[in-house]
Protein backbone atom coordinates (compact mmCIF):
# COMPACT_ATOMS: atom_id res chain seq x y z
CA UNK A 1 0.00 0.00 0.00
CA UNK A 2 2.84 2.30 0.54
CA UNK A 3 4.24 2.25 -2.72
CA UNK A 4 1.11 4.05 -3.53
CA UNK A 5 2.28 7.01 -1.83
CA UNK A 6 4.54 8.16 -3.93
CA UNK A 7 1.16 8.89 -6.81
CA UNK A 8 -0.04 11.15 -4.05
CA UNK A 9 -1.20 14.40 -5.44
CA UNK A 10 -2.58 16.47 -2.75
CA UNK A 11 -1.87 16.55 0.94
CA UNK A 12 -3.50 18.12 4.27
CA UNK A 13 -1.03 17.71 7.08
CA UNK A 14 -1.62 19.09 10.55
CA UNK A 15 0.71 19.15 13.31
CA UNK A 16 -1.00 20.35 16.38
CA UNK A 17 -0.40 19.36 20.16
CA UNK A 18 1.73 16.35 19.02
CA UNK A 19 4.80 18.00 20.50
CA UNK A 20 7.33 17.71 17.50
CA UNK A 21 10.78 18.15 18.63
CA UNK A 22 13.65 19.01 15.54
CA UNK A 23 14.06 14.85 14.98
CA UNK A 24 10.48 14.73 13.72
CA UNK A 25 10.84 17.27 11.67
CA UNK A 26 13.78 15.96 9.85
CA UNK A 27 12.03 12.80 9.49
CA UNK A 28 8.62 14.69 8.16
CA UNK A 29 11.01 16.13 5.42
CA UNK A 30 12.53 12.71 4.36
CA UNK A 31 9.23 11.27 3.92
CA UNK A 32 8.14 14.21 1.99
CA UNK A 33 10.85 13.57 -0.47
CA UNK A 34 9.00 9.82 -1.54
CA UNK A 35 6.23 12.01 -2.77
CA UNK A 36 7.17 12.95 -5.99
CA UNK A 37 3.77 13.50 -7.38
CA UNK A 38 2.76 15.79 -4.92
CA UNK A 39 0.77 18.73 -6.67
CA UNK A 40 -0.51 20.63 -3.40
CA UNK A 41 0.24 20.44 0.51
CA UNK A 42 -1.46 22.44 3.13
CA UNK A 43 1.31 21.66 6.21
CA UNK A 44 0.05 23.00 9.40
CA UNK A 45 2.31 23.24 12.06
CA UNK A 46 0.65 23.99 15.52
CA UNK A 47 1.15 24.92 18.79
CA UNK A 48 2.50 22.58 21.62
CA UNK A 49 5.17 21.63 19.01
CA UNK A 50 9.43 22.17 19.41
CA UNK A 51 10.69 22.50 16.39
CA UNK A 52 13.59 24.62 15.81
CA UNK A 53 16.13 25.96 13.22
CA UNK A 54 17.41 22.10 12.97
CA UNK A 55 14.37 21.12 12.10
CA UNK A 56 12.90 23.62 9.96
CA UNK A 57 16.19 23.31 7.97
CA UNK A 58 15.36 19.13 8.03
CA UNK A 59 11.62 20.30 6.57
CA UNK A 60 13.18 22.34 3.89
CA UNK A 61 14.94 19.74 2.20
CA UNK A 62 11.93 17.63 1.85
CA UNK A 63 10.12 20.22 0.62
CA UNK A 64 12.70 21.45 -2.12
CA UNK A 65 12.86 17.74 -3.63
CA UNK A 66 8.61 18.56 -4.54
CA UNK A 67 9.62 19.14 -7.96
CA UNK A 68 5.65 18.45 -9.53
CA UNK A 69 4.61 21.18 -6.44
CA UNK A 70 2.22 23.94 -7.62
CA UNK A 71 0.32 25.22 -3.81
CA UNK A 72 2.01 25.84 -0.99
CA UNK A 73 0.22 26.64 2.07
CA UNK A 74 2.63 26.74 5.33
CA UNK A 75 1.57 27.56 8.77
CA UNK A 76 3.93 27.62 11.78
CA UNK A 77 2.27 28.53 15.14
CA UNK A 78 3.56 29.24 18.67
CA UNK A 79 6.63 27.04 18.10
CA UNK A 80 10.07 27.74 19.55
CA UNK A 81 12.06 28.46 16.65
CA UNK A 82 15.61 29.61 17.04
């Protein structure tokens, strides 16, 4: 079923109250990088959530390997970067 994944076009993802530290993150951004169809991603981050510069920086790189990505929609709340 997983190999599916990676046909994915659109994607809703909301991080709230799940207390993300930076080693999440990182890992959020490698899986984003097996989506290679992805077309559109609403990523939520929320509050009660610890990501920092490490792991915004971990994000990133998933994010820049979304070559097929048209919409963008971030949202970082009450988190302690930097």
């Amino acid at each position: 079923m997983l190999e599916k994944i990676n046909a994915l076009a659109e994607l809703n993802f909301y991080l709230g109250t799940n207390y993300i530290r930076d080693e999440g993150a990182i890992a959020i951004g490698n899986g984003l990088t097996k989506l290679e169809s992805l077309e559109s991603l609403f990523f939520e981050v929320g509050k009660h959530n610890e990501i920092g510069i490490e792991g915004m920086k971990g994000l990133t790189i998933g994010l820049k390997q979304l070559n097929q990505l048209k919409k963008l929609k971030l949202t970082i709340c009450e988190n302690e970067l930097g």
